[in-house]
Protein backbone atom coordinates (compact mmCIF):
# COMPACT_ATOMS: atom_id res chain seq x y z
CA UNK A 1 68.48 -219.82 -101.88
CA UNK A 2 66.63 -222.90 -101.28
CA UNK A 3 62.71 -223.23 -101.56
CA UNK A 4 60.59 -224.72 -98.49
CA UNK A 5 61.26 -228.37 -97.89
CA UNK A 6 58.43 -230.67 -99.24
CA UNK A 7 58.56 -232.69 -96.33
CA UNK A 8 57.47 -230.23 -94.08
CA UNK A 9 53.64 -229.31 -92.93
CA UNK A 10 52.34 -226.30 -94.08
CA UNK A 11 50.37 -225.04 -91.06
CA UNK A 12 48.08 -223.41 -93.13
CA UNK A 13 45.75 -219.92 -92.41
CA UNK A 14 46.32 -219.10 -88.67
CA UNK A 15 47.80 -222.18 -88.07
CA UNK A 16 50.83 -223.29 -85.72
CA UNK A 17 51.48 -225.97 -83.40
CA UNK A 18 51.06 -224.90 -79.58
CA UNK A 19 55.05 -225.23 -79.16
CA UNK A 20 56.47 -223.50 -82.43
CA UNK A 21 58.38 -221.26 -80.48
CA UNK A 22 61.48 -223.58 -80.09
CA UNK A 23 61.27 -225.12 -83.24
CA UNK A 24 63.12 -223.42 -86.36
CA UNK A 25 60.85 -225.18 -88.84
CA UNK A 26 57.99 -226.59 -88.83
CA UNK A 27 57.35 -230.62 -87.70
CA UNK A 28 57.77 -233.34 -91.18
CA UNK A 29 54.87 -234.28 -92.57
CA UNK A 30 55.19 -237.74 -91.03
CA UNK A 31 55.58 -236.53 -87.73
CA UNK A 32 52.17 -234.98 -88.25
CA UNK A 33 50.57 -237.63 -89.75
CA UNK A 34 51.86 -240.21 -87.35
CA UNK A 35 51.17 -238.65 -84.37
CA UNK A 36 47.88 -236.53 -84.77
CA UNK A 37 45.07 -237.81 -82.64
CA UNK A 38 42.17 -235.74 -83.63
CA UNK A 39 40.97 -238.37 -85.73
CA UNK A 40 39.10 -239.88 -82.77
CA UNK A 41 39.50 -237.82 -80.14
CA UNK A 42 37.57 -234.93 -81.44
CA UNK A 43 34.29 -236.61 -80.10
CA UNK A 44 35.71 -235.03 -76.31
CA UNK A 45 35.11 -231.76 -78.01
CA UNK A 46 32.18 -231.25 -75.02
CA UNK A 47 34.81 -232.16 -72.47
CA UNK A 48 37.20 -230.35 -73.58
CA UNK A 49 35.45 -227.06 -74.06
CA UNK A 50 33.70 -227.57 -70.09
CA UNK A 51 37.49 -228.05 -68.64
CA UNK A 52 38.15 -224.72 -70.85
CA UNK A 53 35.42 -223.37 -69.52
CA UNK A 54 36.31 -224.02 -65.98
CA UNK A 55 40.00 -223.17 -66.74
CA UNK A 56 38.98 -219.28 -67.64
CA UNK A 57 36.85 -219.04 -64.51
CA UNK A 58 39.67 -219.81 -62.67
CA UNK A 59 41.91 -218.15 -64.10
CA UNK A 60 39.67 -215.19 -63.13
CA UNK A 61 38.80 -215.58 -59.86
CA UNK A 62 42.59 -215.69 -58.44
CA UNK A 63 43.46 -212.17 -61.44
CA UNK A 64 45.70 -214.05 -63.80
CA UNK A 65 43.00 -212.53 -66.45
CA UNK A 66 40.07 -209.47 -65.80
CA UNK A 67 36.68 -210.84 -65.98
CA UNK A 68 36.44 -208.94 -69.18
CA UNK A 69 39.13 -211.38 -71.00
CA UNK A 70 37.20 -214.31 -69.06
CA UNK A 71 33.61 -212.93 -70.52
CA UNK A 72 35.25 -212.77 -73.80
CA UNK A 73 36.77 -216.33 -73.77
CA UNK A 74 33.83 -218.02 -72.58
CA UNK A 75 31.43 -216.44 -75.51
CA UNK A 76 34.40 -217.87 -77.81
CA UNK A 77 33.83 -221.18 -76.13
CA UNK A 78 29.97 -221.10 -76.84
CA UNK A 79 30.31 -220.18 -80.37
CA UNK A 80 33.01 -223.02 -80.87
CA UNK A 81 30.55 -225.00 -78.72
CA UNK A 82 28.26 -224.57 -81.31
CA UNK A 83 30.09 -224.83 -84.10
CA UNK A 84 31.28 -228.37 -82.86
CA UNK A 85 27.93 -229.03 -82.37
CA UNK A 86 26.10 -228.56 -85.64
CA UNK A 87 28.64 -229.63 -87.64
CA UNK A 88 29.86 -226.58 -89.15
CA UNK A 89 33.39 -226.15 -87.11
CA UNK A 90 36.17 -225.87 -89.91
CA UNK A 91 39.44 -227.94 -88.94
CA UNK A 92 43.34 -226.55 -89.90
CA UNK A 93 45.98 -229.30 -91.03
CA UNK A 94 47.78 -227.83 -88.01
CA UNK A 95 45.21 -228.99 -85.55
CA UNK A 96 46.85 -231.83 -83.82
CA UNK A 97 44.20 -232.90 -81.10
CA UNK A 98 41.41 -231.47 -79.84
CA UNK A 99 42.68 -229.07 -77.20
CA UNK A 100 44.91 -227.55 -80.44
CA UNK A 101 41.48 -226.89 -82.12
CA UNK A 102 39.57 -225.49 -79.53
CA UNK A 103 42.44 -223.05 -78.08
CA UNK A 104 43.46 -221.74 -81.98
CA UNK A 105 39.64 -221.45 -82.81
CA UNK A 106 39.27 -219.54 -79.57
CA UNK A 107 42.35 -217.40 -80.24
CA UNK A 108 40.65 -216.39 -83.75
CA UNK A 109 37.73 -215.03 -81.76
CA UNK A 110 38.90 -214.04 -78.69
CA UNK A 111 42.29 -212.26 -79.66
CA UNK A 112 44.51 -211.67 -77.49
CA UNK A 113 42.28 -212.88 -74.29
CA UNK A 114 41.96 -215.88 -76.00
CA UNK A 115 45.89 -216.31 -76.36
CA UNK A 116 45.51 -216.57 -72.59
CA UNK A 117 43.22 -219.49 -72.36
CA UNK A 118 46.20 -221.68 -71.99
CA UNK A 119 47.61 -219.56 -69.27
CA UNK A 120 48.95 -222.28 -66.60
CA UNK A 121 47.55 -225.39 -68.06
CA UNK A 122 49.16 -228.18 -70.17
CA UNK A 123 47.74 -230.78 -73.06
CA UNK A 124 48.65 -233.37 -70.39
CA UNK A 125 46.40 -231.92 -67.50
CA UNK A 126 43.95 -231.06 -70.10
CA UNK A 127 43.63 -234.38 -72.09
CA UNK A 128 43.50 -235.97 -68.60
CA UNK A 129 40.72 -233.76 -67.72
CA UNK A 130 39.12 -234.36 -70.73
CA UNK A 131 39.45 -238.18 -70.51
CA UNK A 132 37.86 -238.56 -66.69
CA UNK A 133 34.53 -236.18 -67.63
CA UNK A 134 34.22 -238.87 -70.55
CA UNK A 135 34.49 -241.51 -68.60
CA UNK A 136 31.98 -240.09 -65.84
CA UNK A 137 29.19 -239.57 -68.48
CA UNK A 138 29.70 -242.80 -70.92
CA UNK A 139 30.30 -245.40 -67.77
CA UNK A 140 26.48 -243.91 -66.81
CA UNK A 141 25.30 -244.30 -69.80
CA UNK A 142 26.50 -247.88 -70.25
CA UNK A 143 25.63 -248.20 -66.24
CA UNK A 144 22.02 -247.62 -67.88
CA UNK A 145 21.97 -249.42 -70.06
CA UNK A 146 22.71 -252.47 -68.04
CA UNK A 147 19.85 -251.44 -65.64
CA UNK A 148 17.34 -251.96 -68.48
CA UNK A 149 19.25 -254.98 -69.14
CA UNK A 150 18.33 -256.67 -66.17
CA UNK A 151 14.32 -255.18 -66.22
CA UNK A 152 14.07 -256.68 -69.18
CA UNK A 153 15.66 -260.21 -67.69
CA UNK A 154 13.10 -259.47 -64.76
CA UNK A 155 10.11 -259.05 -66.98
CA UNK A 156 10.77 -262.11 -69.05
CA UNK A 157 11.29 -264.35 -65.59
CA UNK A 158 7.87 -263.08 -64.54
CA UNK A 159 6.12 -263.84 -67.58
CA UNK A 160 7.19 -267.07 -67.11
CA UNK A 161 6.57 -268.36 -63.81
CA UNK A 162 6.38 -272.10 -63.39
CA UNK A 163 8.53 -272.87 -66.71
CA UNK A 164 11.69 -275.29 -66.36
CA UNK A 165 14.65 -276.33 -68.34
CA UNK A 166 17.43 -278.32 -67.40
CA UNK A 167 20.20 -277.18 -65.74
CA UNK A 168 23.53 -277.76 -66.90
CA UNK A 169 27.36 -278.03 -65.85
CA UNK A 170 30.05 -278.92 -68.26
CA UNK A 171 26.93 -278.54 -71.62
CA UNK A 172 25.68 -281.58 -70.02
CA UNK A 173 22.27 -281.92 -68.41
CA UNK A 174 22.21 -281.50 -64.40
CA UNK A 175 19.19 -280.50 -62.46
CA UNK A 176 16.05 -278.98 -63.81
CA UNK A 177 15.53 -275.18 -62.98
CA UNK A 178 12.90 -272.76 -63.01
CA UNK A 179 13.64 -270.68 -66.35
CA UNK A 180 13.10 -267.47 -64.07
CA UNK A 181 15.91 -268.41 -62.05
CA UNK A 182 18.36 -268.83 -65.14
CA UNK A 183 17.22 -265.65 -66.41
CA UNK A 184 17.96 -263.88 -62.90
CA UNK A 185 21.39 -265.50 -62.68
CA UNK A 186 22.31 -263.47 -65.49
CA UNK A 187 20.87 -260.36 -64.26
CA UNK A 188 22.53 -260.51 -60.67
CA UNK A 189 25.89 -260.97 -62.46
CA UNK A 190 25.25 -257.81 -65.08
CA UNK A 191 24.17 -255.91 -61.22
CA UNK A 192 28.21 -256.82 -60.08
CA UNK A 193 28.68 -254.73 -63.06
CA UNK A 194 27.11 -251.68 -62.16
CA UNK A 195 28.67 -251.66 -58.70
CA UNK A 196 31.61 -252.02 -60.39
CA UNK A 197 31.26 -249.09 -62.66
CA UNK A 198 30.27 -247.02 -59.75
CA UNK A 199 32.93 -248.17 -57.97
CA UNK A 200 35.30 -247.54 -60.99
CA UNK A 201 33.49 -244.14 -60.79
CA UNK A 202 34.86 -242.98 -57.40
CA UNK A 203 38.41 -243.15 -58.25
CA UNK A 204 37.61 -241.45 -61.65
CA UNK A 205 35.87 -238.77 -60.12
CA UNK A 206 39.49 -236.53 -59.56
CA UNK A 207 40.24 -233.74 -61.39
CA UNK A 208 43.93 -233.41 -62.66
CA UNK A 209 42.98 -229.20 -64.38
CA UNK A 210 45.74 -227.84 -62.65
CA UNK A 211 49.12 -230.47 -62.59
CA UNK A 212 50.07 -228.79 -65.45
CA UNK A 213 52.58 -230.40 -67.62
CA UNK A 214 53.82 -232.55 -64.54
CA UNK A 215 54.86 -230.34 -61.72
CA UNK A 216 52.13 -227.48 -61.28
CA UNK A 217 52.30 -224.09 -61.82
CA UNK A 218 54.33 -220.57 -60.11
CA UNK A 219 50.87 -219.36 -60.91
CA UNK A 220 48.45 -219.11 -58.38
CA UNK A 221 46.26 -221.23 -59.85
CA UNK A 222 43.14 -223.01 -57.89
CA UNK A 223 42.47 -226.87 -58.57
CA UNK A 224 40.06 -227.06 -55.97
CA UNK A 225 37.75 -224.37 -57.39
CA UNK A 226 38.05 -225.84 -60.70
CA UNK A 227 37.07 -229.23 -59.81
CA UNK A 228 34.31 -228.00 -58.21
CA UNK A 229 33.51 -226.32 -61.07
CA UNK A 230 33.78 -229.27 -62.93
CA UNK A 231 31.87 -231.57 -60.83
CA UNK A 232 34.55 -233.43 -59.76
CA UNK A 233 34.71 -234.26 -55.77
CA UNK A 234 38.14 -233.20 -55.38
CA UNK A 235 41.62 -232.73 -56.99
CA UNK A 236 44.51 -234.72 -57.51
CA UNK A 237 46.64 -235.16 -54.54
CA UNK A 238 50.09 -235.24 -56.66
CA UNK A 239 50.90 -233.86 -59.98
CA UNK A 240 53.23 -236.42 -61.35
CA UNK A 241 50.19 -239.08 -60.68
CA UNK A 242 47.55 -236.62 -62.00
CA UNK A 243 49.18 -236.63 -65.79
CA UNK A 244 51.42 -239.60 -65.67
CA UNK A 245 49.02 -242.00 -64.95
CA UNK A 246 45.55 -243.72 -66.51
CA UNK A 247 44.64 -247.05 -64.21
CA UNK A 248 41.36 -245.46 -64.37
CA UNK A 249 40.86 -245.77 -68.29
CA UNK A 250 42.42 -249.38 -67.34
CA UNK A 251 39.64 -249.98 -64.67
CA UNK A 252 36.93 -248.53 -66.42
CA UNK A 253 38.36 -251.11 -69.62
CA UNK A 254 38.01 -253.92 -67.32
CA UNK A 255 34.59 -253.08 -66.25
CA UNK A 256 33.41 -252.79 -69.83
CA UNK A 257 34.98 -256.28 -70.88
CA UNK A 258 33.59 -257.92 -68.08
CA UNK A 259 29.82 -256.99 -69.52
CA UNK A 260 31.32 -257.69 -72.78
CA UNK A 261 31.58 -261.26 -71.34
CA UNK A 262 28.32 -261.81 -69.42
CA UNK A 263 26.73 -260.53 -73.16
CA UNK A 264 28.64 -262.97 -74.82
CA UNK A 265 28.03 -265.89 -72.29
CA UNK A 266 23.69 -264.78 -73.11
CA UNK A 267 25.03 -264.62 -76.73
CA UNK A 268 26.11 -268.17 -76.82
CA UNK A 269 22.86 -269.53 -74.65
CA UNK A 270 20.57 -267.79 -77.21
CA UNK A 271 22.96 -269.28 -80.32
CA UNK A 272 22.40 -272.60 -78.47
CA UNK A 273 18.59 -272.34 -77.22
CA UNK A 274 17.23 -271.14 -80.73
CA UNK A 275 18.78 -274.10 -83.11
CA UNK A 276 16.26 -276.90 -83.92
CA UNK A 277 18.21 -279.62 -81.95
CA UNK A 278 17.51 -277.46 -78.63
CA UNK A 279 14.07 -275.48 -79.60
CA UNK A 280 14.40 -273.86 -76.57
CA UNK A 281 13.31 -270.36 -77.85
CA UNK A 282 12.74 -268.60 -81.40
CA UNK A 283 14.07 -265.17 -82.45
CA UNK A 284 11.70 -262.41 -83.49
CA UNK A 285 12.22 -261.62 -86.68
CA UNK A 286 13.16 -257.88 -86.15
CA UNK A 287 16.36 -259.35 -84.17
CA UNK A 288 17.52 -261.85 -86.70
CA UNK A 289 19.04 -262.10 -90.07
CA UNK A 290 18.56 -264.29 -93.14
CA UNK A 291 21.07 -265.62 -95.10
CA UNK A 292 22.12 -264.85 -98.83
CA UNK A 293 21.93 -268.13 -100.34
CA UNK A 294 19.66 -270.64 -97.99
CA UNK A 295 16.01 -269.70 -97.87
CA UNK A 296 15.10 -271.43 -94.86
CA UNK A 297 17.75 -269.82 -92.64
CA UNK A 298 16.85 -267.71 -89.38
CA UNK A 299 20.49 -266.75 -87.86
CA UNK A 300 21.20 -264.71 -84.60
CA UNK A 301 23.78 -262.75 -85.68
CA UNK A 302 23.49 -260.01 -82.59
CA UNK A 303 23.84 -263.39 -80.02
CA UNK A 304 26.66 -264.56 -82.11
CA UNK A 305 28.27 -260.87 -82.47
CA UNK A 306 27.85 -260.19 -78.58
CA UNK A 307 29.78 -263.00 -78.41
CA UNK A 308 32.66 -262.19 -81.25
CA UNK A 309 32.96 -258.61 -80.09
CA UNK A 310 34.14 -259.64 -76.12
CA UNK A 311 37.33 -260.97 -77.98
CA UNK A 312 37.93 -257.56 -79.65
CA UNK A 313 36.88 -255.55 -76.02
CA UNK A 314 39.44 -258.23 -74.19
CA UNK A 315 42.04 -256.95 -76.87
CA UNK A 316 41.27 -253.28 -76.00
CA UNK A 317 41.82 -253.86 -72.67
CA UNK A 318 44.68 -255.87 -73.24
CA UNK A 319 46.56 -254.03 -75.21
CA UNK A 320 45.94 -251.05 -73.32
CA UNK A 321 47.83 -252.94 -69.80
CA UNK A 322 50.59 -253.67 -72.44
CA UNK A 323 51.03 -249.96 -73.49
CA UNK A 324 50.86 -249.17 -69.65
CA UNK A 325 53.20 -251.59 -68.49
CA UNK A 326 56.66 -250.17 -69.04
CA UNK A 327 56.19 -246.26 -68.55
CA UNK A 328 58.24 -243.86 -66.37
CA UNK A 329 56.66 -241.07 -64.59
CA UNK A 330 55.14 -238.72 -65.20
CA UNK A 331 53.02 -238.23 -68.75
CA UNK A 332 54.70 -240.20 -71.95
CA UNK A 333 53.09 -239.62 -75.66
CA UNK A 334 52.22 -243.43 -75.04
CA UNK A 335 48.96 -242.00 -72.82
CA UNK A 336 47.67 -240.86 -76.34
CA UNK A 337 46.96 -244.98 -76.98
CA UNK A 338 44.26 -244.66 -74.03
CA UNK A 339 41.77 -243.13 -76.20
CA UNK A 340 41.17 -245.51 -79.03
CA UNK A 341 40.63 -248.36 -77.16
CA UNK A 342 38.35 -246.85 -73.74
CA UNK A 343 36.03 -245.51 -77.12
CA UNK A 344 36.20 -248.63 -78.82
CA UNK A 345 35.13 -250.64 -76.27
CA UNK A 346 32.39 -248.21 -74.80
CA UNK A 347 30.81 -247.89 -78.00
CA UNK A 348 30.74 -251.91 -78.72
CA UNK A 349 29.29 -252.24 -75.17
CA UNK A 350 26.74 -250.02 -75.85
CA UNK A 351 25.56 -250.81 -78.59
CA UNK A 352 25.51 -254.41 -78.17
CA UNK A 353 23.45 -254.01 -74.80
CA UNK A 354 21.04 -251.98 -76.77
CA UNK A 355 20.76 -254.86 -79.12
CA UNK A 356 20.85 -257.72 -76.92
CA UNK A 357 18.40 -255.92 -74.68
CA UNK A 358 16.30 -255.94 -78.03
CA UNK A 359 16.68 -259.63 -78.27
CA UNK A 360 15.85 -260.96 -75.33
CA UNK A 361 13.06 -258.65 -74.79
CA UNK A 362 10.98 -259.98 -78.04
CA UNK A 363 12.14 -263.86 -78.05
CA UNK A 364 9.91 -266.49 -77.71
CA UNK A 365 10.43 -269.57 -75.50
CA UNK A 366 9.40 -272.66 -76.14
CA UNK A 367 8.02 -274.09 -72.46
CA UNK A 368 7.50 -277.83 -73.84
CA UNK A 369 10.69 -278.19 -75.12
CA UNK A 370 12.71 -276.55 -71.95
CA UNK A 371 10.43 -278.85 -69.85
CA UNK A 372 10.64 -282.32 -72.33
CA UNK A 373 14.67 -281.71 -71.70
CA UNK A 374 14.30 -281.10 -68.24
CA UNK A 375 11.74 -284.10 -67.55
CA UNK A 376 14.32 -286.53 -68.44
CA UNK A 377 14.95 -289.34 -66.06
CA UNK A 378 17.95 -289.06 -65.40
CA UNK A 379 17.76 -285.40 -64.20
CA UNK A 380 16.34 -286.66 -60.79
CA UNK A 381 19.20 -288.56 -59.98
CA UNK A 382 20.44 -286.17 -57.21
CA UNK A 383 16.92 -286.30 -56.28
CA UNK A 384 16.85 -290.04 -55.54
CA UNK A 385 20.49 -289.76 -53.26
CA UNK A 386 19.11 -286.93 -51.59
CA UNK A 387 15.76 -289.25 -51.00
CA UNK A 388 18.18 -292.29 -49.60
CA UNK A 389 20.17 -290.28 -47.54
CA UNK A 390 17.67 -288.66 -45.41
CA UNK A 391 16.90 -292.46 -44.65
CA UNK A 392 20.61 -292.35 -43.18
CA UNK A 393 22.27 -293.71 -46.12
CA UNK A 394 25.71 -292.29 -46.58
CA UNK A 395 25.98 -289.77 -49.32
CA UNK A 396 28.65 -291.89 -51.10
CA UNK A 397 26.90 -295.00 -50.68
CA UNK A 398 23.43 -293.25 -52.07
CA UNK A 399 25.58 -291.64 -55.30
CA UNK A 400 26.89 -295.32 -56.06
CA UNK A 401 22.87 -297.02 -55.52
CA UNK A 402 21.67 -293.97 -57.95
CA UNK A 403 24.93 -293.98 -60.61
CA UNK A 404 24.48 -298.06 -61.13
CA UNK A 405 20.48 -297.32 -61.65
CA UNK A 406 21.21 -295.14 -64.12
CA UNK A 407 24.34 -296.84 -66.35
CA UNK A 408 21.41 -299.81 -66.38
CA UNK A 409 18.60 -297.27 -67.38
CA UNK A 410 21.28 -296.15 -70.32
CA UNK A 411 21.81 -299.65 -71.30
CA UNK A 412 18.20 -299.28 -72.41
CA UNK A 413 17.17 -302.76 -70.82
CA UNK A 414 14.15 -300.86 -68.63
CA UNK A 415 13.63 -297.25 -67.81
CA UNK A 416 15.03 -295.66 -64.22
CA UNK A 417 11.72 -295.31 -62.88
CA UNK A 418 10.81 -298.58 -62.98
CA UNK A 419 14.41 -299.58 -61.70
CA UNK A 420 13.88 -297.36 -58.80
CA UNK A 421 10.77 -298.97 -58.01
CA UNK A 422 12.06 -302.36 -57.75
CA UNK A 423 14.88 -301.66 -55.59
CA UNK A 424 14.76 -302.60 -52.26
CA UNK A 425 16.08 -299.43 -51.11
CA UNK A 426 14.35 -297.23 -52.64
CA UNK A 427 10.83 -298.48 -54.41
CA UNK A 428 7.70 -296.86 -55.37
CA UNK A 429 8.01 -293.46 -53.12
CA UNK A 430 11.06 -292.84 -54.56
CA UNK A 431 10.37 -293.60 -58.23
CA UNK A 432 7.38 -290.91 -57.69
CA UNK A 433 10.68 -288.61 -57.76
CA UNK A 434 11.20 -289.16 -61.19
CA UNK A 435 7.96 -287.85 -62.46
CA UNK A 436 8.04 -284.86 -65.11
CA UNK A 437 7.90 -281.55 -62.49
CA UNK A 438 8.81 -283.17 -59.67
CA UNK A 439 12.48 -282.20 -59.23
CA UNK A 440 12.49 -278.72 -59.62
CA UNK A 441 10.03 -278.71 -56.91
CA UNK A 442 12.11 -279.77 -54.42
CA UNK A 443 14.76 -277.39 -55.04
CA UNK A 444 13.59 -275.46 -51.64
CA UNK A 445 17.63 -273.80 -49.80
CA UNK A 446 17.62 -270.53 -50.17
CA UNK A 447 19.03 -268.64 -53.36
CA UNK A 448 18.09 -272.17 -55.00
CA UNK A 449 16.12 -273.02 -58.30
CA UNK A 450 12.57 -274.26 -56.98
CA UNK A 451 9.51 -272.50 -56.47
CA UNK A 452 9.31 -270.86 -53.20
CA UNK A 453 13.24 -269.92 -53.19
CA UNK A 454 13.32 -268.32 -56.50
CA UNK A 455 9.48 -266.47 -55.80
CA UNK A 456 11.85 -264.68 -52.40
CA UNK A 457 14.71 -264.29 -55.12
CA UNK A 458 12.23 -262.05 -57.53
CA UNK A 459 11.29 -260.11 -54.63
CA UNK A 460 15.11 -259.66 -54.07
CA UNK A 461 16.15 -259.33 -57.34
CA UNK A 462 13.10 -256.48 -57.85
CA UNK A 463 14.68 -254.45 -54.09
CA UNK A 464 17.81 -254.80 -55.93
CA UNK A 465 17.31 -253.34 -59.22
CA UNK A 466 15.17 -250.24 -57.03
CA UNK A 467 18.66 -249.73 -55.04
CA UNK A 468 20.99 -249.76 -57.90
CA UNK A 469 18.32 -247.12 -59.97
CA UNK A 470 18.62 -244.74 -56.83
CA UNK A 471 22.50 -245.52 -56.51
CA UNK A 472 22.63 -244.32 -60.41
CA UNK A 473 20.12 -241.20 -60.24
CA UNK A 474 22.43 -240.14 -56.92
């Protein structure tokens, strides 16, 4: 008589997997090992137990179970509720997931009422469940998060009104602009974000508790209850789409990676605006670091890590599409890869908006050096075509007058200002254009970088961030 086979998992005290029934032994080691998942997605414990929750009520209200077994299941969930909670919940080897934890943990309290928790339902309607009341918590958090973001953007533009750097395209200096309308640039894009997420949030708000496995239930079960139940504003329309697919972990992905890129594009402005050859601004030292070996050193490792990290959020998101891309209806064990990456890249995003929020909140900028940069002569030179063609010069003709000024100014045989003056098209009215403070004076179309149109852009940008606050607390 052989003994028990090595390779095989020893479920352990009140332990077997949710389908032992048509199994004569129990799953290999490897199989277990390989294809577990409550390594990480234990943290939807709270999800998992409020779809549970829901689930029982249901299955009460249409008789599959007497409120008596539903009274009993629900003061199961509470105590495993609190279990999970404090820390003191004691997992099985056999506990694949999860779902697998709560329902056998439930089943030890409950008895036999608890044996019916999982009365019409499926892991694949479940984890799916699961997944979307994540999703609709986190992506308001984050949303949050963002908000503060952009006060904090606001704040700084306010407490520097008047202050001007140079613009620039290609790294190369442009146009001077107000530093209040740099810093507002940023926080109308990280705005597109939050519309985004609540967009992102409509199609995520759909409950799949009731799809089942793929095809629904004989039962008489009642998805519309239990997504109001859940909070959800309304069910799935088809059951196959329910479980078999996840474009909303893909859209909420993309969402996240796009603020993992406007952080890293303020990452690499702050990496740029704090070295000595810019001096545009200086850290605080509570959000730098120091370095190990060189005394001197003041690095800003959370602008340069905002930065690294949106390579490792694009990869989430990335390799999540790739996963996606070849799958047959309805729900494949490939779904289980959805996980990993959403919480990956939700916790990075969070916790580098905390930390850049930090950042920009305490820096210091430097006003003389912003405007020394942006008082350079040859920042005007739009300026002075702009001045010669509303003299009726042709805009090509005015770019070529300017551009030859300018190659002679670099030539370093006299300085634009006084080549400007001694031309006989443009002369000393014109040369008054290429006074430090001048340009970014002039800036005057609306949504521009001067004065008056970026004082109407602050009263925007303020109406704004009111309207996406209410859109968040609705």
């Amino acid at each position: 008589m052989s003994g028990p086979d090595p390779h095989q998992v020893d479920a352990g005290q009140g332990g077997q997997t949710l389908w032992h029934g048509r199994f004569e032994g129990g799953p290999a080691a490897e199989l277990m090992a390989y294809t577990e998942s409550l390594s990480f997605d234990k943290r939807l414990w709270p999800d998992d137990i409020e779809g549970s929750r829901a689930h029982v009520r249901g299955l009460a209200r249409v008789g599959i179970i007497s409120e008596i077994e539903r009274d009993q299941v629900l003061i199961a969930l509470d105590v495993v509720a609190n279990e999970m909670e404090s820390g003191l919940f004691v997992y099985l080897a056999s506990d694949e997931d999860i779902h697998t934890a709560v329902e056998r943990r439930v089943t030890e309290l409950a008895g036999p009422a608890g044996a019916k928790l999982h009365t019409g339902r499926s892991r694949n309607d479940q984890s799916a469940t699961d997944v979307r009341l994540w999703c609709k918590r986190e992506l308001m958090v984050i949303a949050r998060r963002v908000l503060e973001l952009q006060r904090v953007l606001l704040r700084r533009a306010e407490d520097h009104e008047g202050v001007y750097l140079p613009g620039y395209t290609h790294l190369q200096r442009a146009q001077p602009v107000l530093l209040a309308h740099h810093l507002m640039a940023h926080g109308w894009a990280l705005g597109r974000e939050i519309d985004r997420i609540l967009d992102a949030l409509e199609r995520i708000d759909v409950s799949p508790l009731g799809a089942g496995a793929l095809a629904g239930s004989s039962l008489p079960l009642d998805p519309d209850g239990n997504a109001a139940d859940l909070g959800f504003a309304r069910r799935f329309e088809n059951s196959l789409d329910a479980v078999g697919s996840r474009d909303h972990v893909a859209e909420a992905l993309f969402v996240l990676t796009l603020i993992a890129i406007d952080l890293s594009r303020i990452g690499e402005e702050v990496v740029l605006w704090t070295t000595d050859e810019f001096g545009f601004a200086k850290l605080d030292d509570a959000y730098a670091t120091g370095s190990s070996m060189l005394p001197q050193k003041k690095n800003p490792d959370i602008a340069e890590l905002a930065r690294g990290k949106a390579g490792r959020v694009i990869g989430d998101l990335t390799g999540f599409l790739a996963t996606m891309k070849g799958l047959p209806l309805s729900y494949n064990r490939d779904y289980q890869e959805d996980k990993e990456p959403l919480f990956d890249a939700a916790d990075q995003v969070r916790l580098a908006l905390g930390a850049v929020t930090g950042m920009l909140a305490t820096i210091t900028f430097v006003p003389e050096r912003m405007q020394s940069a942006a008082d350079a002569e040859s920042t005007a030179a739009t300026d002075l075509a702009e001045w010669l063609v509303q003299r009726g010069t042709p805009f090509r003709d005015a770019h070529a007058i300017v551009g030859a000024l300018v190659r002679t100014a670099l030539q370093g045989e006299r300085s634009l200002r006084a080549l400007v003056e001694e031309h006989p098209e443009l002369g000393p009215d014109a040369a008054a254009l290429v006074a430090p403070g001048v340009s970014v004076r002039r800036r005057v179309t609306p949504g521009g970088a001067g004065p008056v149109p970026v004082a109407d852009q602050m009263v925007r940008f303020r109406a704004e961030l009111e309207r996406l606050a209410e859109a968040l607390d609705a």
